[in-house]
PDB file of N, CA and C in Angstrom:
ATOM      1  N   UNK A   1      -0.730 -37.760 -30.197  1.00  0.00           N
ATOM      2  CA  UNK A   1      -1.599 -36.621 -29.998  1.00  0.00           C
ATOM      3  C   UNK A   1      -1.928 -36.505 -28.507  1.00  0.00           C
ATOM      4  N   UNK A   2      -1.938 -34.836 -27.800  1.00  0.00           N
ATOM      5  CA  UNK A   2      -2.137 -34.872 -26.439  1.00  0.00           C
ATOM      6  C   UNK A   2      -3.401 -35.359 -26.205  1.00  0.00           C
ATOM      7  N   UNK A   3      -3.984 -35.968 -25.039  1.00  0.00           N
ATOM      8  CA  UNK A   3      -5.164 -36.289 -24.100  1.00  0.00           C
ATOM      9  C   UNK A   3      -5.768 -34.436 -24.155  1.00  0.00           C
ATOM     10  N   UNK A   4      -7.214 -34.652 -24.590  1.00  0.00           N
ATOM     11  CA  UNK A   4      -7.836 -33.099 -24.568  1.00  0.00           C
ATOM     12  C   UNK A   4      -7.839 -32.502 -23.298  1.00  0.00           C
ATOM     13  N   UNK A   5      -8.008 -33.341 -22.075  1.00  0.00           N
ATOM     14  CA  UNK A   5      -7.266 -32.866 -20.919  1.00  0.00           C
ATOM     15  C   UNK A   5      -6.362 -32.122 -20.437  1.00  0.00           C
ATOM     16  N   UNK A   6      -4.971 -32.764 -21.272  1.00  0.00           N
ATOM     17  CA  UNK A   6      -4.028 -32.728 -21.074  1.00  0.00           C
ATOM     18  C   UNK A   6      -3.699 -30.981 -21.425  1.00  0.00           C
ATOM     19  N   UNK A   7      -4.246 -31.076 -22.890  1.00  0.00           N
ATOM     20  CA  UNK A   7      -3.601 -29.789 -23.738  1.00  0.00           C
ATOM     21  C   UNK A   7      -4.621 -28.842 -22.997  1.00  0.00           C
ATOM     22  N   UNK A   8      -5.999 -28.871 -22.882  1.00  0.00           N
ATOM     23  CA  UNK A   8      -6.588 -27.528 -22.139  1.00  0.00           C
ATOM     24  C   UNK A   8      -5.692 -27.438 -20.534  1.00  0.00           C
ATOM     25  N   UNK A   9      -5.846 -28.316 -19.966  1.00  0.00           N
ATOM     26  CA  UNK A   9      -4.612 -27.681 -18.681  1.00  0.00           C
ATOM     27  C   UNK A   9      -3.691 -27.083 -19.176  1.00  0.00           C
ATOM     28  N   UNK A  10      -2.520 -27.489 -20.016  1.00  0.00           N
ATOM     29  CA  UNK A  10      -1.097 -26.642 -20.540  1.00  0.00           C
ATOM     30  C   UNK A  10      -1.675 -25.137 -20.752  1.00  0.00           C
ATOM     31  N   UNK A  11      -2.978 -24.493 -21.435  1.00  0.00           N
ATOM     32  CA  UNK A  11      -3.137 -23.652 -21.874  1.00  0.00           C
ATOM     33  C   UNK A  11      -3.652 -22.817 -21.359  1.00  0.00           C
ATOM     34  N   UNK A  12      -4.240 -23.719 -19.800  1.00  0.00           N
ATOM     35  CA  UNK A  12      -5.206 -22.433 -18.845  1.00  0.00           C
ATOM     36  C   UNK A  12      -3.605 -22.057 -18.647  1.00  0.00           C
ATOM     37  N   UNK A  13      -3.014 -22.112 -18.166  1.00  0.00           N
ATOM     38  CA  UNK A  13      -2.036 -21.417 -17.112  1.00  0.00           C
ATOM     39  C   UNK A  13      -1.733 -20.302 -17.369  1.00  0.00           C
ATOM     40  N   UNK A  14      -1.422 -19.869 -16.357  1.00  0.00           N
ATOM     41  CA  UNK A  14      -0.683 -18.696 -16.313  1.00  0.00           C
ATOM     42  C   UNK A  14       0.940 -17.891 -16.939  1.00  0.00           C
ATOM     43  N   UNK A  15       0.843 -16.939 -17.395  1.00  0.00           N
ATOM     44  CA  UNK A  15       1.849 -16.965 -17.785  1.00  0.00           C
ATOM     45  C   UNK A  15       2.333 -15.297 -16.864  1.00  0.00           C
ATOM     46  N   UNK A  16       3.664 -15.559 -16.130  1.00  0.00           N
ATOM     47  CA  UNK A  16       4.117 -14.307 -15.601  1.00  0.00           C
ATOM     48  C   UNK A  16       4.629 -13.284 -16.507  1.00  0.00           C
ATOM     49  N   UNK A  17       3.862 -12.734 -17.363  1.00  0.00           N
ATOM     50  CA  UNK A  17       4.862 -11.978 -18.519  1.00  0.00           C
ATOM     51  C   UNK A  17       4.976 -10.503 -17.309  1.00  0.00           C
ATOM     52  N   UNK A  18       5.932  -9.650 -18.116  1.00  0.00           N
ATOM     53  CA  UNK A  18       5.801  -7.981 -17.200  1.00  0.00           C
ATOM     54  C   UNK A  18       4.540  -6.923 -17.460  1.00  0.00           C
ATOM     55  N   UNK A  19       4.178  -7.844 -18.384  1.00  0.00           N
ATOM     56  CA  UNK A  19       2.840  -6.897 -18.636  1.00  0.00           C
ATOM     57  C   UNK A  19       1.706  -7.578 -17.863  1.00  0.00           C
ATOM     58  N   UNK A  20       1.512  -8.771 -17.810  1.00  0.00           N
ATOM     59  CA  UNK A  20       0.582  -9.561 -16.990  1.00  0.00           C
ATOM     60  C   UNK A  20       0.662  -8.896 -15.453  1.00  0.00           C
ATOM     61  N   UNK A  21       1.632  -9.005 -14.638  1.00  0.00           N
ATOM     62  CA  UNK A  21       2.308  -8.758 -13.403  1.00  0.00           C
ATOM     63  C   UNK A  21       1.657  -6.822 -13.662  1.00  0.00           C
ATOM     64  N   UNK A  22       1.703  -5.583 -14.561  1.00  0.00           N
ATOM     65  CA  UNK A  22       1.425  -4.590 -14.232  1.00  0.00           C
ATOM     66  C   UNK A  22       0.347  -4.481 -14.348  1.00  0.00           C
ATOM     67  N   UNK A  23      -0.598  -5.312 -15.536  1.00  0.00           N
ATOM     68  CA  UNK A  23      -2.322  -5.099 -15.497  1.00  0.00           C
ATOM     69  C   UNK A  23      -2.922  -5.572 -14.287  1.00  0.00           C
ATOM     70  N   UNK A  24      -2.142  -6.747 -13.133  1.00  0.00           N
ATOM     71  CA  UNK A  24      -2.343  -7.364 -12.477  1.00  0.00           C
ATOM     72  C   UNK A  24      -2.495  -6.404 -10.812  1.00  0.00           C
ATOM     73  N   UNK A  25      -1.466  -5.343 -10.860  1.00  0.00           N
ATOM     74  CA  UNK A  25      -1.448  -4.461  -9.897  1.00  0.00           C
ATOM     75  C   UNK A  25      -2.360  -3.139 -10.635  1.00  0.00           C
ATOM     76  N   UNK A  26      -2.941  -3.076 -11.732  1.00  0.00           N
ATOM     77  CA  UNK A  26      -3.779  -1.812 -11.862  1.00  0.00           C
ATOM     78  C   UNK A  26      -4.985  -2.378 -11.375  1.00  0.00           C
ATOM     79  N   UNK A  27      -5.349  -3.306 -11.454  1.00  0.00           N
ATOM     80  CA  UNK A  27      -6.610  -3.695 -11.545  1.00  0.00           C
ATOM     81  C   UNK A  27      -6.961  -4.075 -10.012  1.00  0.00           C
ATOM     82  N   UNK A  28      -6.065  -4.727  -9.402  1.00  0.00           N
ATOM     83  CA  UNK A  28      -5.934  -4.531  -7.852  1.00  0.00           C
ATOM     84  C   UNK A  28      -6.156  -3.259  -7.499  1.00  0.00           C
ATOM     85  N   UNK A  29      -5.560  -2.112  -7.933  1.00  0.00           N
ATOM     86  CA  UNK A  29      -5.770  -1.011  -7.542  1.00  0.00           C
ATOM     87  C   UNK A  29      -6.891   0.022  -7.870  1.00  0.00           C
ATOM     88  N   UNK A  30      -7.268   0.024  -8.878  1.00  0.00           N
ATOM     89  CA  UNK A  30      -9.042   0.020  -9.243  1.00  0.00           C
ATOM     90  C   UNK A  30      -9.874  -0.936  -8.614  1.00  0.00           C
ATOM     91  N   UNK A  31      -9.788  -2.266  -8.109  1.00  0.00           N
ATOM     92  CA  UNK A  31     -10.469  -2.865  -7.068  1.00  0.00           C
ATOM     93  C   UNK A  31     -10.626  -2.374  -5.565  1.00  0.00           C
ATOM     94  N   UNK A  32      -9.437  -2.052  -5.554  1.00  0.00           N
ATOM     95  CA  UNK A  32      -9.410  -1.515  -3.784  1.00  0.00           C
ATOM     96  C   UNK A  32      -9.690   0.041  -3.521  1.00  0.00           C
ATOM     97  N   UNK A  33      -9.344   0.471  -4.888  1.00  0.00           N
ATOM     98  CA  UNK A  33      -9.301   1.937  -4.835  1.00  0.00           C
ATOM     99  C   UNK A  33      -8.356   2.714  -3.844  1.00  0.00           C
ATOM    100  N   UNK A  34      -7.250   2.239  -3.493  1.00  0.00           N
ATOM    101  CA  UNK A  34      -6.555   2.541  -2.530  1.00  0.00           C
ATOM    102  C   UNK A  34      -5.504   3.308  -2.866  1.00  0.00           C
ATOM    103  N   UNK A  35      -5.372   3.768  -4.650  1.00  0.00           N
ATOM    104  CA  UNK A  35      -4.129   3.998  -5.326  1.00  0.00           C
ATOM    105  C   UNK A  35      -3.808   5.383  -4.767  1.00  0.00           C
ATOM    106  N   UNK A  36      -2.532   6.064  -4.308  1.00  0.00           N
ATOM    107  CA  UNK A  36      -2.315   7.279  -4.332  1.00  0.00           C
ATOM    108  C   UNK A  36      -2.458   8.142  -5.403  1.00  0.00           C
ATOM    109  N   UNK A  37      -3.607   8.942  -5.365  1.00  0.00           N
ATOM    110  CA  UNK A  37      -3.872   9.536  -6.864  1.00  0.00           C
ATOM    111  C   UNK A  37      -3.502  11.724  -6.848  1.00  0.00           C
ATOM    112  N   UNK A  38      -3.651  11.723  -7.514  1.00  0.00           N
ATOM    113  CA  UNK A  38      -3.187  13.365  -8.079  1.00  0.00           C
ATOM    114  C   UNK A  38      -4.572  13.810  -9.032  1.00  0.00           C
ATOM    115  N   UNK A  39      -5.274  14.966  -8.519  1.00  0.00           N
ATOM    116  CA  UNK A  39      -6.407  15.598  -9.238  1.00  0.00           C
ATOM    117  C   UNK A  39      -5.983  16.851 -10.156  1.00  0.00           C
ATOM    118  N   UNK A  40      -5.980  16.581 -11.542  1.00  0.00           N
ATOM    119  CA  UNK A  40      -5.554  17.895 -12.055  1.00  0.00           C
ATOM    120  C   UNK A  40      -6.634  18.767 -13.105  1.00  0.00           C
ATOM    121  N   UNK A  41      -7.651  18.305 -12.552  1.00  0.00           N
ATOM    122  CA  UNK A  41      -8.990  19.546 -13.020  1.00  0.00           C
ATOM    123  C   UNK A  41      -8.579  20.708 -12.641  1.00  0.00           C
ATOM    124  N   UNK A  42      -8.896  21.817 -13.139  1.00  0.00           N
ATOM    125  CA  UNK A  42      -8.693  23.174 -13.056  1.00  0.00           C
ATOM    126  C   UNK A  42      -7.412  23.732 -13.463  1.00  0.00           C
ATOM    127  N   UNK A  43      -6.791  22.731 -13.804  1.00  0.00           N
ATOM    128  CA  UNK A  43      -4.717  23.320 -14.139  1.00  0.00           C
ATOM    129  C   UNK A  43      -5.217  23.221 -16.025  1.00  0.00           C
ATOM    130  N   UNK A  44      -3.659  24.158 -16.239  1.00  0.00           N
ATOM    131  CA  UNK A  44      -3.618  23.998 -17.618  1.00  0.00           C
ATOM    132  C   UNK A  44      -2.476  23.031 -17.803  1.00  0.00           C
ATOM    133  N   UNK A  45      -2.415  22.601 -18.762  1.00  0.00           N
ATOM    134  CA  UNK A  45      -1.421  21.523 -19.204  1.00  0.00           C
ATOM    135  C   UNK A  45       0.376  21.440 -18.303  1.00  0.00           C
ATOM    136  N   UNK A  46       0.593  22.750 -18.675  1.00  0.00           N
ATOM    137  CA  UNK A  46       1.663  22.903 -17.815  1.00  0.00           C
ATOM    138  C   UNK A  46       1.908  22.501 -16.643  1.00  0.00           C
ATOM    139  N   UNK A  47       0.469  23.319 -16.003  1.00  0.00           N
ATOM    140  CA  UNK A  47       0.929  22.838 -14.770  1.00  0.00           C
ATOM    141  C   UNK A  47       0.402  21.726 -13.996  1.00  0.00           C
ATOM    142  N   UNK A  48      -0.263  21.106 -14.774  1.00  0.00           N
ATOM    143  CA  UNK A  48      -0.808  20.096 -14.782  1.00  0.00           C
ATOM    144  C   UNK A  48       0.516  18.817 -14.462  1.00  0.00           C
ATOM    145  N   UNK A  49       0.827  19.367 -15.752  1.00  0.00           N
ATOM    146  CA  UNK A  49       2.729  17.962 -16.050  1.00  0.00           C
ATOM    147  C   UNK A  49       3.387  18.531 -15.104  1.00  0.00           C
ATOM    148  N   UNK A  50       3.632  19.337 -14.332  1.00  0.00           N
ATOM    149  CA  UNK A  50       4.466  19.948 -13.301  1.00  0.00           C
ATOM    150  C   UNK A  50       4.275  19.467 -12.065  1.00  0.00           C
ATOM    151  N   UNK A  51       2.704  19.878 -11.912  1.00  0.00           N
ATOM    152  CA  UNK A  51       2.684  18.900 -10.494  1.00  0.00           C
ATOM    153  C   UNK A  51       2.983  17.052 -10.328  1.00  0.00           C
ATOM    154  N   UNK A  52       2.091  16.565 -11.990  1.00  0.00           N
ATOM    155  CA  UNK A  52       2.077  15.712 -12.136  1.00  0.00           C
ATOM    156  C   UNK A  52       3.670  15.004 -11.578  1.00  0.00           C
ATOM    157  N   UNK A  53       4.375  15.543 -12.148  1.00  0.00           N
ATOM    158  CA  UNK A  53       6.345  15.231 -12.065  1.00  0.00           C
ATOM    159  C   UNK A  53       6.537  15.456 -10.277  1.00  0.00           C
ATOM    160  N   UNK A  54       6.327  16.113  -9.925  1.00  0.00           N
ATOM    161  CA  UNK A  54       6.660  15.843  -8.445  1.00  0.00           C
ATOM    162  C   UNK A  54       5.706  15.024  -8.060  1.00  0.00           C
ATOM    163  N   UNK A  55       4.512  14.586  -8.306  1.00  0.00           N
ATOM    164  CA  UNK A  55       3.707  13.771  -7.296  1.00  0.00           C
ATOM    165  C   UNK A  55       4.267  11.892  -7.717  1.00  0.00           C
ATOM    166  N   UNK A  56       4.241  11.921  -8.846  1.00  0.00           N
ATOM    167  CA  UNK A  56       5.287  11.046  -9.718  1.00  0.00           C
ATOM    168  C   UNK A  56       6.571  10.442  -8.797  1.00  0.00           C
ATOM    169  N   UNK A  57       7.678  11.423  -8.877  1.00  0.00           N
ATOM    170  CA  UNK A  57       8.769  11.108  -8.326  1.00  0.00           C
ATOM    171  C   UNK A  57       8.338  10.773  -6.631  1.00  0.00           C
ATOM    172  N   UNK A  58       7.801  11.280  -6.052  1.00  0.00           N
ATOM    173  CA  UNK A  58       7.747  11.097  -5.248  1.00  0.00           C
ATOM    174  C   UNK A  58       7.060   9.858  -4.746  1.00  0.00           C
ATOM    175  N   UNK A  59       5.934   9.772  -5.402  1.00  0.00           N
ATOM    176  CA  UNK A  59       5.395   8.356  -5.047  1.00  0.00           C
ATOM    177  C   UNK A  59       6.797   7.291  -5.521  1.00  0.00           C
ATOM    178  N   UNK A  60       7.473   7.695  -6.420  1.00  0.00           N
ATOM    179  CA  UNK A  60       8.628   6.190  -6.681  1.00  0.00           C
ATOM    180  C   UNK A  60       9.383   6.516  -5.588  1.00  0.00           C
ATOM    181  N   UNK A  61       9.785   7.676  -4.675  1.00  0.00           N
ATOM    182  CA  UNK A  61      10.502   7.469  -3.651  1.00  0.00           C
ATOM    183  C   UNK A  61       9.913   7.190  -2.548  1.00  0.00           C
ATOM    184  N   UNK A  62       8.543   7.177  -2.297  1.00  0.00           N
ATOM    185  CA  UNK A  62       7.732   5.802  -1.281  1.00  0.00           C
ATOM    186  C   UNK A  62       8.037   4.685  -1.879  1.00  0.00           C
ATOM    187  N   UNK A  63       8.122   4.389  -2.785  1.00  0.00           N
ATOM    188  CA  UNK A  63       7.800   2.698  -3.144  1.00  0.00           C
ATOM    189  C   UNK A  63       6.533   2.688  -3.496  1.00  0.00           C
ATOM    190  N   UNK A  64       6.083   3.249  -3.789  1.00  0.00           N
ATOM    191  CA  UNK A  64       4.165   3.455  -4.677  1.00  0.00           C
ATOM    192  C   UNK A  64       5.138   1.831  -5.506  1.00  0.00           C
ATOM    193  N   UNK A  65       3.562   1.119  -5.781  1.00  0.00           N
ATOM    194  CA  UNK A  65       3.294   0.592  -7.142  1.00  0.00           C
ATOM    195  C   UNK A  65       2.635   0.844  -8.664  1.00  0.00           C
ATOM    196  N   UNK A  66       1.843   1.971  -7.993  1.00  0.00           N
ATOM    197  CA  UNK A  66       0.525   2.387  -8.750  1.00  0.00           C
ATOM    198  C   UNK A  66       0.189   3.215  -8.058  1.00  0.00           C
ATOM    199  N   UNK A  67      -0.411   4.380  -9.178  1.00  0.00           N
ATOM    200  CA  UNK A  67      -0.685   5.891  -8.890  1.00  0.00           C
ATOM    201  C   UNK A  67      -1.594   6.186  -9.676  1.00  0.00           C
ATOM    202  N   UNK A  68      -2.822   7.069  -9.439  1.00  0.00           N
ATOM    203  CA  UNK A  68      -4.165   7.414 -10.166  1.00  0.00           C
ATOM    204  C   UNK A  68      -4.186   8.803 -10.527  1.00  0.00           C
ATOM    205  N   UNK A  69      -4.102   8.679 -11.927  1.00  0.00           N
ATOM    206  CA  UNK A  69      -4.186  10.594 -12.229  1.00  0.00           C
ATOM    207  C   UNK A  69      -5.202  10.735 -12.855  1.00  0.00           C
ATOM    208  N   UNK A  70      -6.062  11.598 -12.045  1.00  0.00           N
ATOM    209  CA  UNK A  70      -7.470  12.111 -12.379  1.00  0.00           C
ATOM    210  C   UNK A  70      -7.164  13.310 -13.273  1.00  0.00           C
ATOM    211  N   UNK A  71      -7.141  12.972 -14.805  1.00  0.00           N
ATOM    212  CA  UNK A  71      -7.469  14.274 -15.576  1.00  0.00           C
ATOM    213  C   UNK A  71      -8.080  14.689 -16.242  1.00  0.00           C
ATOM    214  N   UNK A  72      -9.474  14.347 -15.817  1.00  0.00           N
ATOM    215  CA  UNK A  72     -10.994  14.761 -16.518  1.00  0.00           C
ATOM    216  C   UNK A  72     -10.637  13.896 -18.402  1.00  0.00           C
ATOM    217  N   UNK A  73     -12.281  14.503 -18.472  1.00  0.00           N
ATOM    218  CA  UNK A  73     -12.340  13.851 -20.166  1.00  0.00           C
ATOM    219  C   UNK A  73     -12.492  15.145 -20.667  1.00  0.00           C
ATOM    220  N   UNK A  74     -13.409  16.105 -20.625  1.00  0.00           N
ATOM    221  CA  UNK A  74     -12.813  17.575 -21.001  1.00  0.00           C
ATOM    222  C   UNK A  74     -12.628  17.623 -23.147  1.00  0.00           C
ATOM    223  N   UNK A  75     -11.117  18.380 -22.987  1.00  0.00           N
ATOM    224  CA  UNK A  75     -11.069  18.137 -24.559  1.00  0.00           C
ATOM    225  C   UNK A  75      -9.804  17.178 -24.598  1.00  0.00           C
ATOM    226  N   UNK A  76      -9.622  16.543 -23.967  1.00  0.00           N
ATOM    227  CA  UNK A  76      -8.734  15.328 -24.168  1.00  0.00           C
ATOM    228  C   UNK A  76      -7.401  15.894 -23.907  1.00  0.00           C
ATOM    229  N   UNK A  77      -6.815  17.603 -24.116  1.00  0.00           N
ATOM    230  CA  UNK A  77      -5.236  18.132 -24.047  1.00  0.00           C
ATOM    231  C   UNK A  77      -4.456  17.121 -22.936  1.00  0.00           C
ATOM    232  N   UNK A  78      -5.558  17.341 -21.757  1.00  0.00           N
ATOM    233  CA  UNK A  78      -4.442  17.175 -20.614  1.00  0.00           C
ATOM    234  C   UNK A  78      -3.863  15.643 -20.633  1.00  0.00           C
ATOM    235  N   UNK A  79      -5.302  14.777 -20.642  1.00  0.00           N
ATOM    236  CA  UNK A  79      -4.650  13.363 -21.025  1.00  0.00           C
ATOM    237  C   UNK A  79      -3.726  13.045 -21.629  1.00  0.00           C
ATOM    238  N   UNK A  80      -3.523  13.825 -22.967  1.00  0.00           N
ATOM    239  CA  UNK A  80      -2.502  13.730 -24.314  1.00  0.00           C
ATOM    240  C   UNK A  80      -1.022  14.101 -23.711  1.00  0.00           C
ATOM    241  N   UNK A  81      -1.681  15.282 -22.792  1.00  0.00           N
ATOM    242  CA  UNK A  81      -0.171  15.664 -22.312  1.00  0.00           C
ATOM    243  C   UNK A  81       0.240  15.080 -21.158  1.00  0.00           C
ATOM    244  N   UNK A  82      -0.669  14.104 -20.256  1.00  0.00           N
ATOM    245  CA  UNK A  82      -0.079  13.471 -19.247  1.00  0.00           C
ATOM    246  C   UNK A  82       0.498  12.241 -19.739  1.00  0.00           C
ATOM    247  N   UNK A  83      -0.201  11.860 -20.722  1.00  0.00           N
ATOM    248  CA  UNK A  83       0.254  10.684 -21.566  1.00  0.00           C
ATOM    249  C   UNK A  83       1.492  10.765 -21.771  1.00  0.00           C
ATOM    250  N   UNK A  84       1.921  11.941 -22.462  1.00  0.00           N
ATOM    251  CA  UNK A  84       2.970  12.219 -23.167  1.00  0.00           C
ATOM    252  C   UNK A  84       4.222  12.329 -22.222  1.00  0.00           C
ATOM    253  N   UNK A  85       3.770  13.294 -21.340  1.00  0.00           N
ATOM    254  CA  UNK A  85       4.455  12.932 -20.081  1.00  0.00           C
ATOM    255  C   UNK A  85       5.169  11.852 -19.518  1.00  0.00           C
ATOM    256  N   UNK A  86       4.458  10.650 -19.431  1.00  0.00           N
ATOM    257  CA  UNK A  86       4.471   9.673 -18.987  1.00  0.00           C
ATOM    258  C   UNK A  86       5.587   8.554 -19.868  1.00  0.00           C
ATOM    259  N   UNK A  87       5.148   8.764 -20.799  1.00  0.00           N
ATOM    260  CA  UNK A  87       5.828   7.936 -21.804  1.00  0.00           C
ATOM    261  C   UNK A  87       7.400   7.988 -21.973  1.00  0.00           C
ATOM    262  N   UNK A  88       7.721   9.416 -21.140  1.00  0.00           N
ATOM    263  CA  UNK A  88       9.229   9.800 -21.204  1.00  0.00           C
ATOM    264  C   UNK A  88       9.770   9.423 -19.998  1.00  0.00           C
ATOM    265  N   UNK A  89       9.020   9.055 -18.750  1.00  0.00           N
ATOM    266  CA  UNK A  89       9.702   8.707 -17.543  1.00  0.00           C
ATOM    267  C   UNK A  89      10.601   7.831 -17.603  1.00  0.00           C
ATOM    268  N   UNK A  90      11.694   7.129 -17.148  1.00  0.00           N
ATOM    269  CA  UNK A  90      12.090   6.070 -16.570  1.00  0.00           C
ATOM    270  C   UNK A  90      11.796   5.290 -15.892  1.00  0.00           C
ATOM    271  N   UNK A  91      11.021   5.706 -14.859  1.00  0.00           N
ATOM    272  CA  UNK A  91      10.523   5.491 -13.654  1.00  0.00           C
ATOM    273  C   UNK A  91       9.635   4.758 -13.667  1.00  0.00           C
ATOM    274  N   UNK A  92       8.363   4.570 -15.641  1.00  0.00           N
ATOM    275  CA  UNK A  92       6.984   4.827 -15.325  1.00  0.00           C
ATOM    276  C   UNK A  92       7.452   2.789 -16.272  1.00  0.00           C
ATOM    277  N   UNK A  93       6.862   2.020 -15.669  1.00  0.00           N
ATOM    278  CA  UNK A  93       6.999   0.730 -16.239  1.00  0.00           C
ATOM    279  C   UNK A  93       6.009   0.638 -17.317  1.00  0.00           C
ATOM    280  N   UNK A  94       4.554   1.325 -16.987  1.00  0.00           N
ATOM    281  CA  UNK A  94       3.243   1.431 -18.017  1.00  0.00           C
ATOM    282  C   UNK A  94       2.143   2.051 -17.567  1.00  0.00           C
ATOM    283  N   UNK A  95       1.590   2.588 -18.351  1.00  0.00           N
ATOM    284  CA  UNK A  95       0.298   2.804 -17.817  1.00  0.00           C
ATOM    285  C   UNK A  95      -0.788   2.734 -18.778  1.00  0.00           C
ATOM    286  N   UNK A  96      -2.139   3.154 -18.312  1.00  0.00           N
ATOM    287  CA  UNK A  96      -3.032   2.640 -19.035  1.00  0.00           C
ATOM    288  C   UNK A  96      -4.543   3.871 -18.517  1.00  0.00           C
ATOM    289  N   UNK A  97      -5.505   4.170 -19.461  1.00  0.00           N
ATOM    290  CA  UNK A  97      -6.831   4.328 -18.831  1.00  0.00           C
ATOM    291  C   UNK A  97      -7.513   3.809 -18.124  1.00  0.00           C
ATOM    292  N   UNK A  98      -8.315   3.595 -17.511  1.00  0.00           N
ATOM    293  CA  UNK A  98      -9.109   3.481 -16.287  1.00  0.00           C
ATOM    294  C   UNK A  98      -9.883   3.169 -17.303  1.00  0.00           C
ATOM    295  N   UNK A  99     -10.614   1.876 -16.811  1.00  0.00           N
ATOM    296  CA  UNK A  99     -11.625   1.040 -17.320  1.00  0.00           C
ATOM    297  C   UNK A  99     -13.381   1.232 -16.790  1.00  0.00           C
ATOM    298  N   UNK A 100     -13.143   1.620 -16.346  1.00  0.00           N
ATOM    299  CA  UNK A 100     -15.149   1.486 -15.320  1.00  0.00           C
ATOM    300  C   UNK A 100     -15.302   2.777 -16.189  1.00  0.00           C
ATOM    301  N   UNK A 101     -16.965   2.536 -15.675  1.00  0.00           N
ATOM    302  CA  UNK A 101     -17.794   3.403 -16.687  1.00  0.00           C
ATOM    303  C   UNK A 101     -17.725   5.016 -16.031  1.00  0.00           C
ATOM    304  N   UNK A 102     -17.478   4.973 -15.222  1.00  0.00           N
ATOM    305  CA  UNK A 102     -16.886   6.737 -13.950  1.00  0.00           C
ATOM    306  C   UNK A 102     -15.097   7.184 -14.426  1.00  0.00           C
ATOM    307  N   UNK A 103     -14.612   5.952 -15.204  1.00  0.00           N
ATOM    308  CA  UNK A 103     -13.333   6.641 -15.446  1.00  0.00           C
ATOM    309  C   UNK A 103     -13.038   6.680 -16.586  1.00  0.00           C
ATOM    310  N   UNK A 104     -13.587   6.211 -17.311  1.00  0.00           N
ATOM    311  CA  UNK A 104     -12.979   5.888 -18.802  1.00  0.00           C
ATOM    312  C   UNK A 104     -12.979   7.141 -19.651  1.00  0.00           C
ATOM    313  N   UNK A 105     -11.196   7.434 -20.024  1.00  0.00           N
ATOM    314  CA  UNK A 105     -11.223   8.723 -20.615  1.00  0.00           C
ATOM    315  C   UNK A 105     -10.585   9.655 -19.659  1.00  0.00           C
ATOM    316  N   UNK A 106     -10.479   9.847 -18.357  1.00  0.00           N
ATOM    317  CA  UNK A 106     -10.613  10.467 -17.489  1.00  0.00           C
ATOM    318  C   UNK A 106      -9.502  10.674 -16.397  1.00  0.00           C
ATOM    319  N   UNK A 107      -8.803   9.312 -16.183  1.00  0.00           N
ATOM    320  CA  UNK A 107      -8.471   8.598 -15.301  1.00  0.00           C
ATOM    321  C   UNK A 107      -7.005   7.739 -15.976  1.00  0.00           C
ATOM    322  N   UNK A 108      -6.114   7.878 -15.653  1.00  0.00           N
ATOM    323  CA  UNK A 108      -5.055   7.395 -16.090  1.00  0.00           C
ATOM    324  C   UNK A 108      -4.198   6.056 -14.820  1.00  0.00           C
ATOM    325  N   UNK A 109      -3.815   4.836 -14.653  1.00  0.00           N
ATOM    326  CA  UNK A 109      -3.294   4.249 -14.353  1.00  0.00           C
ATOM    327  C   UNK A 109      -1.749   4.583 -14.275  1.00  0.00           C
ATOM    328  N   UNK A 110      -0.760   4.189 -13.294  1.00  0.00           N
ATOM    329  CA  UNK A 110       0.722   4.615 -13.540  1.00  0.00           C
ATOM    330  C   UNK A 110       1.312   3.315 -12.780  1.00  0.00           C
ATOM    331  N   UNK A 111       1.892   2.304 -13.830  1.00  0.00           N
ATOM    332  CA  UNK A 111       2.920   1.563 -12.900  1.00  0.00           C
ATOM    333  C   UNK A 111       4.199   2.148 -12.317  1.00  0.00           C
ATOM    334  N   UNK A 112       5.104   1.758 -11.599  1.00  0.00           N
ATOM    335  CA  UNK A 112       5.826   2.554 -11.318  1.00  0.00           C
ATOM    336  C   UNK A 112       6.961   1.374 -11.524  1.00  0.00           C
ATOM    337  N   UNK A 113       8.266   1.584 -11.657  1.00  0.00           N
ATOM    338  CA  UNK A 113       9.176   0.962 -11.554  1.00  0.00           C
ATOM    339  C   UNK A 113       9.801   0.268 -10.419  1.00  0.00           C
ATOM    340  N   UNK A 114      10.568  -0.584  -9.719  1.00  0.00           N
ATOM    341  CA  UNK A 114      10.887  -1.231  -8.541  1.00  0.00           C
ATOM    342  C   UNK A 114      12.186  -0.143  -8.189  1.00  0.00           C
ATOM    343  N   UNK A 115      12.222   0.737  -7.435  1.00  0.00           N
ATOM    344  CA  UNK A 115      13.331   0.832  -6.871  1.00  0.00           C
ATOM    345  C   UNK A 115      14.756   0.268  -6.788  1.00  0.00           C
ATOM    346  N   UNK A 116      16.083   0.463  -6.983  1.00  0.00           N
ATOM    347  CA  UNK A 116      16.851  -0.264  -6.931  1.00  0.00           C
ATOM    348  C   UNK A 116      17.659  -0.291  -6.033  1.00  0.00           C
TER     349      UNK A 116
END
């Protein structure tokens, strides 16, 4: 039987999964607040996903890691449809809502893929 030592060390560690590594750069980026973000209050869905798609591609042709799309809480459409959006990229590794009590609902996370 392991030393109780032994087995709580094995279990703190870390594990590099790809999901660990992208919650790891959202949350950096909600810390620093430094993310290149896109505001789409006042658009309708359309053009909402329209701009969204060029500001998108383009941040993956900087090398963005992470990108902040502000799309209100409202009646939820645009989220659904940036969501939806999102989910079809190639480009998009994951994303997620915005956690703090100013974004939640509101605020969408975007990993971006590594360039090749």
């Amino acid at each position: 039987m392991p030393k109780p030592w032994k087995q709580s060390r094995e279990s703190s560690r870390a594990i590099d999964t790809p999901e660990s590594i992208a919650e790891s750069k959202i949350f950096g980026a909600e810390l620093s607040g430094n993310a290149p973000s896109i505001d789409l209050h006042g658009l309708d869905t359309d053009a909402g996903v329209h701009d969204l798609d060029i500001f998108l591609h383009s941040a993956f042709m900087r090398g963005e890691d992470v990108i902040k799309v502000i799309h209100g809480r409202g009646t939820g459409k645009m989220r659904e449809a940036v969501h939806a959006f999102l989910s079809k990229q190639n480009i998009v590794e994951t994303f997620r809502d915005g956690r703090s009590a100013a974004e939640i609902s509101g605020v969408t996370y975007v990993v971006l893929r590594k360039r090749e």
